[in-house]
Each structure stands twice: as C-alpha cells, then as structure tokens.
Protein backbone atom coordinates (compact mmCIF):
# COMPACT_ATOMS: atom_id res chain seq x y z
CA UNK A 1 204.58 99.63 166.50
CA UNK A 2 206.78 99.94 169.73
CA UNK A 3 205.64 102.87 171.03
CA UNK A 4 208.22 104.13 173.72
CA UNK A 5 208.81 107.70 176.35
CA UNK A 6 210.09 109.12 179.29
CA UNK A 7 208.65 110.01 182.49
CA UNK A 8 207.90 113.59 182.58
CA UNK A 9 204.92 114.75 182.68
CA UNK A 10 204.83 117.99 180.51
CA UNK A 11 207.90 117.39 178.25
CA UNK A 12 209.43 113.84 177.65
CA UNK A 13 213.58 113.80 177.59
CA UNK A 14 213.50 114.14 173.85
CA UNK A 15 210.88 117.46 174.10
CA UNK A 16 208.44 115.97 172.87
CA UNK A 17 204.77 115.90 174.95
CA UNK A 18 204.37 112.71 177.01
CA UNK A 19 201.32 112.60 175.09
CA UNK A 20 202.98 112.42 171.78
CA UNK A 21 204.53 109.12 170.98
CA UNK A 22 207.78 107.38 169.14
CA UNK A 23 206.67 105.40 167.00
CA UNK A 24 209.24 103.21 166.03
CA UNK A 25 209.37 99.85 164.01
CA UNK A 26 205.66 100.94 162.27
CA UNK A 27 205.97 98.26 159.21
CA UNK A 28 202.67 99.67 156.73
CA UNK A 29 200.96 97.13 157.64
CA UNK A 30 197.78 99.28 156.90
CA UNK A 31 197.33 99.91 160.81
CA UNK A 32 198.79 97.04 162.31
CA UNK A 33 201.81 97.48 164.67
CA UNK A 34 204.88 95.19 164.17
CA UNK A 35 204.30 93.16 167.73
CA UNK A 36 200.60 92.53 167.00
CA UNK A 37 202.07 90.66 163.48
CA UNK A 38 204.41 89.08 165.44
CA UNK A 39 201.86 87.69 167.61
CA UNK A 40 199.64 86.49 164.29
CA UNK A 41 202.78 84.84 163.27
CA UNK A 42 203.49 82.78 166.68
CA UNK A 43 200.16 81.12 165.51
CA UNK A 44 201.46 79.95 162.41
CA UNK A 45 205.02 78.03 162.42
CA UNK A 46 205.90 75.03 160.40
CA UNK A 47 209.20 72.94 160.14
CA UNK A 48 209.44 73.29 156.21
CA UNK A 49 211.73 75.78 155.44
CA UNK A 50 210.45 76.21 151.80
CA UNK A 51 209.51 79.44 150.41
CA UNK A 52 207.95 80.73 147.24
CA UNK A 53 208.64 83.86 145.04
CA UNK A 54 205.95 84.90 142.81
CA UNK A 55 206.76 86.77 139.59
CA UNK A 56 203.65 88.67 138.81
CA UNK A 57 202.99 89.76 134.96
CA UNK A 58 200.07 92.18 135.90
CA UNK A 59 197.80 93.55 132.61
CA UNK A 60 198.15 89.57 131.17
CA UNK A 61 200.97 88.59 128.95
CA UNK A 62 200.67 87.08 125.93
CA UNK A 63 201.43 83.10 125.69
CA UNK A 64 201.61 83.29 121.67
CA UNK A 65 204.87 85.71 122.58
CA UNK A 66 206.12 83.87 125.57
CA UNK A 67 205.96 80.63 126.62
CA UNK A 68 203.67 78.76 123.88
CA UNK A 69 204.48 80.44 120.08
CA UNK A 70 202.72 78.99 117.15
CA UNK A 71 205.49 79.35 114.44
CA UNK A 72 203.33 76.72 112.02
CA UNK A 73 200.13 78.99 112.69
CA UNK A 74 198.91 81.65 110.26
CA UNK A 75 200.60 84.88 110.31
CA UNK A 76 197.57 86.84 112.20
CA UNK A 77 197.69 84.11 114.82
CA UNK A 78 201.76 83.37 114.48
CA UNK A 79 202.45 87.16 115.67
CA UNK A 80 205.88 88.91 114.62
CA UNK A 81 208.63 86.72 116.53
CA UNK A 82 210.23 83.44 115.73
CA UNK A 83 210.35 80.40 118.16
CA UNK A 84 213.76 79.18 119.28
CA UNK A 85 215.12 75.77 120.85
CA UNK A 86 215.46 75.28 124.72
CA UNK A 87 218.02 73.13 126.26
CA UNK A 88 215.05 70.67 126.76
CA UNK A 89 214.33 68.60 123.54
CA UNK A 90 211.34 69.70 121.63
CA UNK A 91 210.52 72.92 123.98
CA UNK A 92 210.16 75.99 122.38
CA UNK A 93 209.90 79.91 123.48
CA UNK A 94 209.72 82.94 122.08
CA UNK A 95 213.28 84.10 120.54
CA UNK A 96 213.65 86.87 122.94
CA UNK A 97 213.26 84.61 125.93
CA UNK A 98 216.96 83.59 125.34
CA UNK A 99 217.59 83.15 129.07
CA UNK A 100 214.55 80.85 129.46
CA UNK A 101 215.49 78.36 126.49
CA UNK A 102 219.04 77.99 128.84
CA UNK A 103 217.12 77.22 132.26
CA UNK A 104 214.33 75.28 130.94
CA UNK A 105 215.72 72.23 132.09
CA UNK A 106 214.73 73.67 135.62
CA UNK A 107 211.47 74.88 134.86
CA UNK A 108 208.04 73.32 133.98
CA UNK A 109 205.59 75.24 131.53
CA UNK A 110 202.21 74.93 131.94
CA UNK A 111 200.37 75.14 128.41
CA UNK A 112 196.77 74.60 129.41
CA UNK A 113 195.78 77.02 132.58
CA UNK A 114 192.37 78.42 131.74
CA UNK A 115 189.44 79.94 133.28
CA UNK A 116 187.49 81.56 130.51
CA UNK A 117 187.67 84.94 132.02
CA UNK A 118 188.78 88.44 130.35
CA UNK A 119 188.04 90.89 133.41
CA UNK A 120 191.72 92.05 134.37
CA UNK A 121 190.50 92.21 137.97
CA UNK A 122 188.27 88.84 138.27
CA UNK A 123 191.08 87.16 136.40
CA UNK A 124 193.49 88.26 139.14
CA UNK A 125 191.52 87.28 141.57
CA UNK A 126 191.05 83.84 140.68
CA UNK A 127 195.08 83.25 139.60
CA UNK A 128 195.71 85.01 142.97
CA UNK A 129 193.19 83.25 145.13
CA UNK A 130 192.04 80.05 143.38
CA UNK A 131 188.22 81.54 143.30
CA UNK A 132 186.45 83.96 140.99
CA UNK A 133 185.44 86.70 142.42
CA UNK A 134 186.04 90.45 142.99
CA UNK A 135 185.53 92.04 139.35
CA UNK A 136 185.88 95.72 137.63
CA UNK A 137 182.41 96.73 138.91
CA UNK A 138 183.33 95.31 142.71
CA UNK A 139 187.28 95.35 143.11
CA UNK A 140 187.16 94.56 146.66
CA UNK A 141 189.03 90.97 147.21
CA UNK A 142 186.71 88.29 148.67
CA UNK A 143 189.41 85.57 149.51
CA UNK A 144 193.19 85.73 150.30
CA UNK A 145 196.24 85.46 147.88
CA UNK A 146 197.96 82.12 148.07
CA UNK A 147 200.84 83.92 149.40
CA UNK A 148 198.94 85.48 152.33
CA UNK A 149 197.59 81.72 152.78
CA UNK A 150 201.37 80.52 153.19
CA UNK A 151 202.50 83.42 154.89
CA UNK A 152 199.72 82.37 157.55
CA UNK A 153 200.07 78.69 157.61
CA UNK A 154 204.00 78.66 157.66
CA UNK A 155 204.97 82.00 159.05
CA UNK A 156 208.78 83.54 158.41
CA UNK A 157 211.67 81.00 157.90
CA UNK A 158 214.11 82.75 160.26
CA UNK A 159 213.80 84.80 163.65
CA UNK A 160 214.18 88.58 162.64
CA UNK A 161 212.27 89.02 159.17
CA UNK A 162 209.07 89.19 158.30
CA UNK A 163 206.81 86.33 156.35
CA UNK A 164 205.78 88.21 153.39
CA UNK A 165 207.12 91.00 151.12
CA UNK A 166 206.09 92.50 148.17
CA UNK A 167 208.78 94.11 146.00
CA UNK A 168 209.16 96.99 144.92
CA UNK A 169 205.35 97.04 145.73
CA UNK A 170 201.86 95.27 146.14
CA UNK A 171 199.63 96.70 143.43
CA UNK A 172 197.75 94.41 141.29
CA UNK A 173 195.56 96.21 138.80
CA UNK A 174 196.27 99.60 140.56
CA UNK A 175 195.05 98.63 144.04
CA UNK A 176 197.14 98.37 147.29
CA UNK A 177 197.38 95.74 148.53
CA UNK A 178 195.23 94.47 145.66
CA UNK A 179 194.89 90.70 144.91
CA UNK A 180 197.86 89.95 147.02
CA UNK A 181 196.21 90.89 150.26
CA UNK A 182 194.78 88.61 153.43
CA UNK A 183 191.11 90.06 153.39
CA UNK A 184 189.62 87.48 156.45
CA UNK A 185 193.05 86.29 157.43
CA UNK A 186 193.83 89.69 159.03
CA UNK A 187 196.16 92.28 157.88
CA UNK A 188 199.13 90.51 159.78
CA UNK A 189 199.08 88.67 156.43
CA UNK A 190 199.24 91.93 153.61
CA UNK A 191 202.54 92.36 152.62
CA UNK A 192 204.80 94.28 153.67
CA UNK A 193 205.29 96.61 150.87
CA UNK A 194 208.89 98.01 149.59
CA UNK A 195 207.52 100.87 147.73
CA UNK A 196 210.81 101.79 146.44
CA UNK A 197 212.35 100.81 143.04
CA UNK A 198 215.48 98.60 144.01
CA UNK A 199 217.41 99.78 140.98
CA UNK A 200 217.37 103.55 142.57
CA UNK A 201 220.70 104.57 144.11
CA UNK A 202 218.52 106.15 146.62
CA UNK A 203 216.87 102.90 147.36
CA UNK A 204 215.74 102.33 150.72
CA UNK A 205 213.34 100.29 153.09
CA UNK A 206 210.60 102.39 154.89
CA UNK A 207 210.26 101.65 158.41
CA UNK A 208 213.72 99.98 158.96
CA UNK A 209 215.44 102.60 159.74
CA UNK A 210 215.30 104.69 162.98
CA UNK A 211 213.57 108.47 162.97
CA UNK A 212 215.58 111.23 162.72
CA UNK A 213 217.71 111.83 166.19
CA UNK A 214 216.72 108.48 167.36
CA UNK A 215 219.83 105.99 167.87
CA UNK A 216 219.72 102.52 169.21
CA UNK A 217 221.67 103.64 172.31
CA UNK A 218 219.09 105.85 172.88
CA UNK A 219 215.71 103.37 171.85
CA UNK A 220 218.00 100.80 174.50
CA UNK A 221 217.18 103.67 177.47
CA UNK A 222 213.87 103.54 176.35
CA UNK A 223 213.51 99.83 175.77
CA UNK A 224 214.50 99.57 179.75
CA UNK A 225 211.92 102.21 180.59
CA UNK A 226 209.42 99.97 178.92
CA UNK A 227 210.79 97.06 180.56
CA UNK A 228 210.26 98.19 183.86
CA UNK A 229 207.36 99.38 183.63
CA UNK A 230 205.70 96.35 182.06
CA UNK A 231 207.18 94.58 185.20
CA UNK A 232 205.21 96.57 187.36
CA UNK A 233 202.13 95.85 185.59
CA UNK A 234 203.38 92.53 184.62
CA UNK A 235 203.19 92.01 188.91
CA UNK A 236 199.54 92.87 188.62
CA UNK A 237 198.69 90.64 186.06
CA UNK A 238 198.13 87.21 187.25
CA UNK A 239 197.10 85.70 183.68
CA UNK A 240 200.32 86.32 182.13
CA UNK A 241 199.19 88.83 179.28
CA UNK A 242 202.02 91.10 180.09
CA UNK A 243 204.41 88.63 179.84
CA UNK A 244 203.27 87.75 176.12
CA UNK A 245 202.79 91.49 175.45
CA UNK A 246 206.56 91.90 176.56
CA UNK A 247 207.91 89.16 174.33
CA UNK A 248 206.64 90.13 171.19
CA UNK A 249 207.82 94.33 171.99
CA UNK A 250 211.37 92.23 171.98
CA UNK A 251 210.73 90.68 168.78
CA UNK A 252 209.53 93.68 167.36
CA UNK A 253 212.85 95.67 168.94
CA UNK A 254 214.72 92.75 167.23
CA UNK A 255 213.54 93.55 164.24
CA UNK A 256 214.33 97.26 164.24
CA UNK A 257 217.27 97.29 165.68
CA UNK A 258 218.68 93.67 164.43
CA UNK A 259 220.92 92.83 161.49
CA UNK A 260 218.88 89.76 159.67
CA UNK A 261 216.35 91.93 158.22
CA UNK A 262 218.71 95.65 157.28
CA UNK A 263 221.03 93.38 156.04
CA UNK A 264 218.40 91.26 153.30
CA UNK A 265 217.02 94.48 152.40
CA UNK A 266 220.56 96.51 152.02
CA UNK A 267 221.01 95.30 148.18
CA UNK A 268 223.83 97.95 147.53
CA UNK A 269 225.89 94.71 149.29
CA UNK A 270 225.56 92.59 146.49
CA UNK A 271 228.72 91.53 144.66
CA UNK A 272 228.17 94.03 141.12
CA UNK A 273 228.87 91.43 139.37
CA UNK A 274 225.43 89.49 140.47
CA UNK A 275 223.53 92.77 140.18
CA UNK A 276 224.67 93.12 136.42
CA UNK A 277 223.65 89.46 136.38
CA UNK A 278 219.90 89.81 136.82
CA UNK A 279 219.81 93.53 134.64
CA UNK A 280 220.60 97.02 136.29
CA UNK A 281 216.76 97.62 136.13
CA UNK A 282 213.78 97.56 138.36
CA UNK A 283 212.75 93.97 137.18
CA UNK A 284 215.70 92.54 137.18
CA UNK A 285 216.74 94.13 140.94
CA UNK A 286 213.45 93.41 142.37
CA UNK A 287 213.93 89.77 141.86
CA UNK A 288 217.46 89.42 143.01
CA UNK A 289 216.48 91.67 146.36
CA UNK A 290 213.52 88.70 146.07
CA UNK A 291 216.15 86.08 146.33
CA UNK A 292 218.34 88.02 148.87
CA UNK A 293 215.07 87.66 151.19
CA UNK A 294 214.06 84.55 151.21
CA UNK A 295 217.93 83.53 151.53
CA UNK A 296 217.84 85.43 154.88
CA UNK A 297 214.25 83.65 155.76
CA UNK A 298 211.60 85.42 154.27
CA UNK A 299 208.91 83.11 153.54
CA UNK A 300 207.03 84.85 150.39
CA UNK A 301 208.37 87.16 147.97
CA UNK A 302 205.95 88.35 145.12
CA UNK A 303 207.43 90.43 142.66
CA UNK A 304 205.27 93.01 140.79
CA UNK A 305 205.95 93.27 136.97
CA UNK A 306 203.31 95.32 135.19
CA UNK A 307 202.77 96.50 131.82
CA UNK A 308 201.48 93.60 130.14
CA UNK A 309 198.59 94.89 128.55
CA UNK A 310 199.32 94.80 125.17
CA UNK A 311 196.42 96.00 123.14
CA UNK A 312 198.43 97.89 120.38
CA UNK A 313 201.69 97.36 118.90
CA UNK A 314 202.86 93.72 120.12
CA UNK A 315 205.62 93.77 118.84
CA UNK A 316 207.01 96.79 120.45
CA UNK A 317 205.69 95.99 124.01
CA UNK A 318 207.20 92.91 123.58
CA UNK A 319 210.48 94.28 122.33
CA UNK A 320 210.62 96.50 125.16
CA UNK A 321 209.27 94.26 128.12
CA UNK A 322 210.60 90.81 127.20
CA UNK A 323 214.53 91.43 127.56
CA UNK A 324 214.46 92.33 131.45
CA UNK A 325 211.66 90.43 131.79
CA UNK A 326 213.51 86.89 130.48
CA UNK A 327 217.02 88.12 132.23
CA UNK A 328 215.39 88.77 135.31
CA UNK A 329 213.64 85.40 135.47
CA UNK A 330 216.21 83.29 134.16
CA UNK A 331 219.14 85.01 136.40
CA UNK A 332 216.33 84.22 139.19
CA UNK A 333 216.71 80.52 138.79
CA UNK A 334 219.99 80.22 138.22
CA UNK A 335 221.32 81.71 141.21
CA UNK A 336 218.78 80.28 143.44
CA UNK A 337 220.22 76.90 141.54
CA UNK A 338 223.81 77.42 142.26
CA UNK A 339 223.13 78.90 145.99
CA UNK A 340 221.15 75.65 146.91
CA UNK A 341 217.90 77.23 147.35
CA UNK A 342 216.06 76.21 144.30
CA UNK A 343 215.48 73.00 145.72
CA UNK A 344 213.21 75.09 148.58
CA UNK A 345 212.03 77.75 146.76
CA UNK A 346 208.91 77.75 144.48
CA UNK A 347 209.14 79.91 141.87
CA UNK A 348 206.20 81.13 140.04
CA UNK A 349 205.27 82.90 136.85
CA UNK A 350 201.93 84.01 135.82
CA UNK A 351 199.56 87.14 135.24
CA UNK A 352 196.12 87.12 135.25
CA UNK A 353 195.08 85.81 131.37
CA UNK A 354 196.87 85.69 128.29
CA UNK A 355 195.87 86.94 124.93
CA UNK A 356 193.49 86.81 122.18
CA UNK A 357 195.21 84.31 119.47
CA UNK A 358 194.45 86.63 116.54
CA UNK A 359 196.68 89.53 116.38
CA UNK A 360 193.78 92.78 115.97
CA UNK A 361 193.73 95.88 113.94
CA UNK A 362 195.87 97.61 115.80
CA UNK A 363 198.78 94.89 115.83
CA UNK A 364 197.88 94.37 119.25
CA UNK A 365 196.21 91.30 120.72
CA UNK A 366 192.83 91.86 123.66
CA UNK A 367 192.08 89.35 126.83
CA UNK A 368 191.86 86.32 126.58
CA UNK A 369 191.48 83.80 129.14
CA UNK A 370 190.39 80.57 127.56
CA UNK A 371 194.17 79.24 127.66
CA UNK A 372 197.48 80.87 129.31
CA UNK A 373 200.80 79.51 130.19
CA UNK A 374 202.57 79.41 133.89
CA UNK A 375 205.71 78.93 134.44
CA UNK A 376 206.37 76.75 137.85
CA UNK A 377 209.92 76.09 139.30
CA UNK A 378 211.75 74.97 142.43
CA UNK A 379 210.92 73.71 145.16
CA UNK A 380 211.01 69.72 144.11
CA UNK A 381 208.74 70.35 141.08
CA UNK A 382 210.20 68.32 137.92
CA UNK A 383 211.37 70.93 135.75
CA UNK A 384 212.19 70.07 131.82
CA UNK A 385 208.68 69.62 130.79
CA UNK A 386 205.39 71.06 129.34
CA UNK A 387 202.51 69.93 130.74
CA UNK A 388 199.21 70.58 128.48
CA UNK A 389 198.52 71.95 125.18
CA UNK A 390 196.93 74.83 123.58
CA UNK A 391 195.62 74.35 119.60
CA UNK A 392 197.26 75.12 116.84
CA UNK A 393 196.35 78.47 117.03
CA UNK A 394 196.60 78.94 120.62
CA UNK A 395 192.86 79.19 121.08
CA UNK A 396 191.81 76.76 123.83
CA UNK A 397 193.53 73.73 125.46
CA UNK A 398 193.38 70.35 123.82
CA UNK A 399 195.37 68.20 126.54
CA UNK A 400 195.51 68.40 130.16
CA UNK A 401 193.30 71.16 131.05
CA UNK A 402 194.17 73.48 134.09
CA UNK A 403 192.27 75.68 136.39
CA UNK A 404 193.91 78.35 138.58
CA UNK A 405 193.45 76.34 142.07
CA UNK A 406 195.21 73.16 140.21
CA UNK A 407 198.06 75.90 139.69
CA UNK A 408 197.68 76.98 143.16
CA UNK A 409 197.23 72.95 145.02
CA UNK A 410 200.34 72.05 143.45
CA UNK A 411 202.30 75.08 145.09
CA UNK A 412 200.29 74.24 148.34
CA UNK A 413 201.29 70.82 147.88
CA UNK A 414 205.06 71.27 147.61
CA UNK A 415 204.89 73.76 150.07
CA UNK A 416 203.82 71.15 152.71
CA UNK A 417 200.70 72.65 153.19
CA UNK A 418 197.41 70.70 153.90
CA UNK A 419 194.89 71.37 151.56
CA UNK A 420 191.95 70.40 153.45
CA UNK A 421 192.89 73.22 155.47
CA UNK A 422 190.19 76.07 156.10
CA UNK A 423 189.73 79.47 157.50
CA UNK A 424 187.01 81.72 159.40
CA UNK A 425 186.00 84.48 156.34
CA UNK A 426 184.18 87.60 156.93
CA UNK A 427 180.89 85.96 157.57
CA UNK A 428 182.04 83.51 160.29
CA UNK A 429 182.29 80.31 158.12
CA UNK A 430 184.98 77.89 157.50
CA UNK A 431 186.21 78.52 153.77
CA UNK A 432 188.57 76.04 152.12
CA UNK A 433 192.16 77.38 151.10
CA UNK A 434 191.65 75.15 147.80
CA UNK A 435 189.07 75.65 145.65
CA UNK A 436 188.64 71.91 143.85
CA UNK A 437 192.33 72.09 142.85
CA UNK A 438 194.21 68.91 142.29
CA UNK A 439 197.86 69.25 142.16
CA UNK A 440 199.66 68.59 138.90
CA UNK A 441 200.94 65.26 139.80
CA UNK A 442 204.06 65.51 136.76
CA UNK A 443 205.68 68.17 138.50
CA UNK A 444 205.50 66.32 141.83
C-alpha cells in the first residue's frame, strides 16, 4: 500500500503519530501492497489484448439438467425436465436454459470432460489447475488457477486496473482464495476479491475509495512529501532502486486516485436497461460488472456461482438456480457479442464434476465425475458445436474424451499463451503450466 505522512515528529498534520501510518490504496491482496503487485505485473506484459471470464458453478452442476439431457433415457436417468431446440441444428439443452438454446450459435459445449473424481475439493483443483491434487483431507492448493497463470503471463490489458478480479468473491468450496489462488506464483497473482454482492444498492469496492477525511487534494500534499523525500534518498542510491520504487508508488497513486478502475467498478452507471438485461440479481450483476471490467482492461474475471450441490430435490434446485443462472450467461455473451469483445474474450463455464446419472432416493442426484459438460466461448473458439459424447444415460463418454488440462490448453492456446511455459513451485523446480493437455483443435 502507499503508505504516506508529515514531518512532525510527535503528531503528523492529520494528528495522527508519525509512527502510525495512512494506509491508502491497500487492495486485500492477503498482505501484499498495491506497488509491490504492480511491480509483479511489470514482469509479465503481452501484446494480446484477450481476456477470459470464468463462470464458476461451485458444488458441481448437473449435465443431465444442463447442457447434455437424455430425454430418450429412462425416467430415473431422464430426470424431471424436457430438452428443447437451440438455434444450432440438432443441439439440445435443458428447457429452462432458454437463453442458451438462443446463443448457442456462439458457444461450444463440451460433452466429454472427465476425470473420474467425486471429491468437491480435488475436483476443483484439477478443473482449476489442470492437476489433481489438494483434496478434503488436505485443502491446501498445490498449483495455481489458470487464471492466476494468465494473470501472470499477460498481466492487465490497460494502465490503471488490476489483472485479476474475482466477483462478488473468491471462494471455491468455502476457502479464500480457494482454487482460484497463485500458491508459487506469489500472491501478486490472488485475486483481488469484490466481497460485495453487486446487486446491493449499497454495493461498493473495498479499497478504492479514500479513508474517511482523506481527499485527493490532500493525498496530492502528501504524494509531494513522498516525492521529495524519495529524491533525497533517490541521490544516495546509485543503483537506481529508488527510482523503480518511485514509479510503481505512481502507479499505485494512479490507481487510487484515477478514473479507469472507480469507473469499471461503479456499476450503478450502467444504462437500467442492460442491468435488467442480465437479471436484477447477484448472478446476473456479477457477470455484467465481469464484462464492465474486462471492457475497461481487466485481464481475468472469474465469477463465483455456488449452490450446485444438488443432493436432494433436483428439481427444485434446478428450478430455483437455472433461471439467473441461464439469463446471466446468455446476457453475458450477447453483450460481449454486440460490444465487439467476444471476439477477445474467453468465456468459460464449468464447476468442478457433474452428477450421478441415476436420479437417488431422495430425487437428488450425488458426484459424479466420470463425464461433465463445459461450456467454452469467445475469444476465436468456433462456437455452434458439441464436441464429445456422453452415453445414453449420461454415464461415461463414448466420443472424444476430455481431461481438465485439454479444457485448460485450449484457453491457454487462444489466449496466446505458450504452453511449454513453466514456473519455479514451492520446492524450487520448474513445473509446467499444462499438465499433458492438448487443445481441442474444433474450437480453434
């Protein structure tokens, strides 16, 4: 954080102890100040503008009652919903995803993801990472989220924001930041967390917004105090040091104090008539403040829908999850579409498994992750298709199986990212961002 006061001695100008400290700009970052993320970023630029939101389904939806319904299966495997048309020939969804079956010539479903897992938190590790590995008895993450891995390589799109947001916040099976976190790519990487619900009327960013008393006027006075006095260390420092020290404080300042970022995160400036759009709900105002960001250069957005673990009663959850769920998604790609940003924005849909085929005793269906469906979008993928299969009963694939890290090489890939690339982990050895993956080469 940009930590700023005046010269007295006993009582700075504001009467607070010269001890004591302003600590502006602070982003959450679980103890990392805004200039030292700055610096992490500096490392990682890229000329692709592209950008990816994630749309996170955490607790594992069901692909019988989403993207992959059996209509011709039994009625214990078939579950209580019909299957209607898309806009793409032969492509079928569930009948609440009525939004869906209009964008689905944008969108690609994948039918055949599997990795034979039901631990809710192993399962989101390896969708979230591309590697099995932190589990209910160990929940610590082991490798970094995809998102972390592009928030790293590419950094933010635009001067001003930062590379990676969660929204409203980064849980993933009850753990912040969860599955979505850096681990050995440093905490410059987490991100930064909204931790508010969007829809509120009382909605607003931590950390952009000055403390109490403070105005920019007066953080300018200070800024100048700073200045000078990194000058006059800045003349003892032959390396340079201060001088990189004093250009990141300015980005940081920037930041505060600047427009680009207030203004992305200020979603009570939307036209109403987009906000009704996506749903007057958490969902469906998470993802459109998702789409304000990465329209003012955020580079990752992941979007944290939970709920999804349907054990009892499927028909109810889905009753009550599916309709924000679909308008939020489908409102999503449209108006990335029609603002010229689908084209550079990957969009991605997934949770950590689906569900067991059988509906159980208690109308419910239990984890399952021998098949599961993704939805992929944007970006230059080739929407208006369905790549692999399930069986007839939604048991297993039987055509084009897919592992998590081919999910995750084919986002890397369209991303511009190279996939031979590695990083230092925890032990001191070179670990590959893809584990094995081969990107899907019919959405390319």
């Amino acid at each position: 954080m940009l930590r700023l006061f005046c010269g007295s001695r006993s009582r700075r100008c504001d009467g607070v102890s010269r001890r004591d400290f302003i600590q502006i700009g602070s982003l959450g970052l679980f103890g990392l100040t805004m200039a030292d993320m700055l610096r992490a970023q500096a490392q990682a630029g890229s000329s692709s503008p592209k950008a990816v939101i994630l749309y996170w389904m955490d607790g594992g939806p069901t692909h019988m009652e989403t993207y992959d319904p059996k209509p011709d299966a039994p009625a214990e495997f078939r579950g209580p919903f019909k299957a209607i048309r898309t806009n793409v020939p032969g492509v079928y969804v569930n009948e609440l995803l009525v939004g869906h079956a209009r964008v689905m010539d944008r969108v690609a479903l994948l039918r055949s993801v599997h990795h034979n897992n039901g631990d809710h938190f192993a399962a989101a590790h390896w969708m979230l990472t591309g590697y099995l590995g932190s589990n209910a008895a160990n929940r610590t993450p082991k490798y970094p989220s995809f998102t972390s891995i592009v928030a790293r390589i590419k950094g933010p799109n635009a001067p001003g924001v930062p590379p990676y947001v969660a929204v409203p916040y980064a849980a993933t099976i009850g753990l912040r930041p969860g599955y979505l976190s850096a681990t050995y790519l440093g905490v410059a990487y987490n991100p930064y967390d909204v931790n508010g619900d969007p829809n509120s009327p009382n909605f607003r960013v931590r950390n952009l917004n000055l403390p109490g008393g403070v105005t920019v006027e007066r953080l300018e006075d200070r800024r100048t105090l700073l200045r000078s006095l990194d000058r006059l260390r800045r003349d003892m420092d032959t390396t340079g040091t201060m001088e990189g020290v004093d250009r990141f404080n300015q980005k940081a300042f920037e930041i505060i104090t600047g427009t680009r970022a207030r203004k992305a995160f200020d979603i009570s400036q939307e036209d109403p008539r987009v906000r009704d759009r996506y749903g007057r709900n958490r969902y469906g105002q998470s993802a459109l403040l998702a789409r304000r960001l990465v329209e003012a250069g955020v580079t990752c957005v992941a979007i944290h829908n939970g709920g999804w673990d349907h054990h009892t009663n499927i028909e109810g959850g889905m009753k009550s999850r599916l309709p924000s769920f679909d308008q939020s998604v489908s409102a999503l790609i449209e108006d990335l579409d029609q603002r010229g940003l689908l084209e550079h924005t990957v969009v991605c849909v997934m949770g950590e498994f689906g569900r067991t085929p059988r509906v159980n005793a208690n109308a419910g269906r239990d984890h399952w992750g021998n098949v599961m469906s993704v939805l992929l979008a944007g970006g230059g993928i080739r929407g208006g298709q369905v790549v692999g299969a399930s069986n007839s009963k939604g048991e297993y694939p039987i055509e084009r199986p897919l592992k998590p890290a081919d999910v995750l090489a084919t986002i890397y890939k369209v991303l511009g990212i190279d996939l031979d690339t590695h990083f230092v982990n925890h032990a001191g050895r070179p670990t590959a961002i893809n584990n094995y993956g081969t990107p899907i080469e019919e959405l390319l």
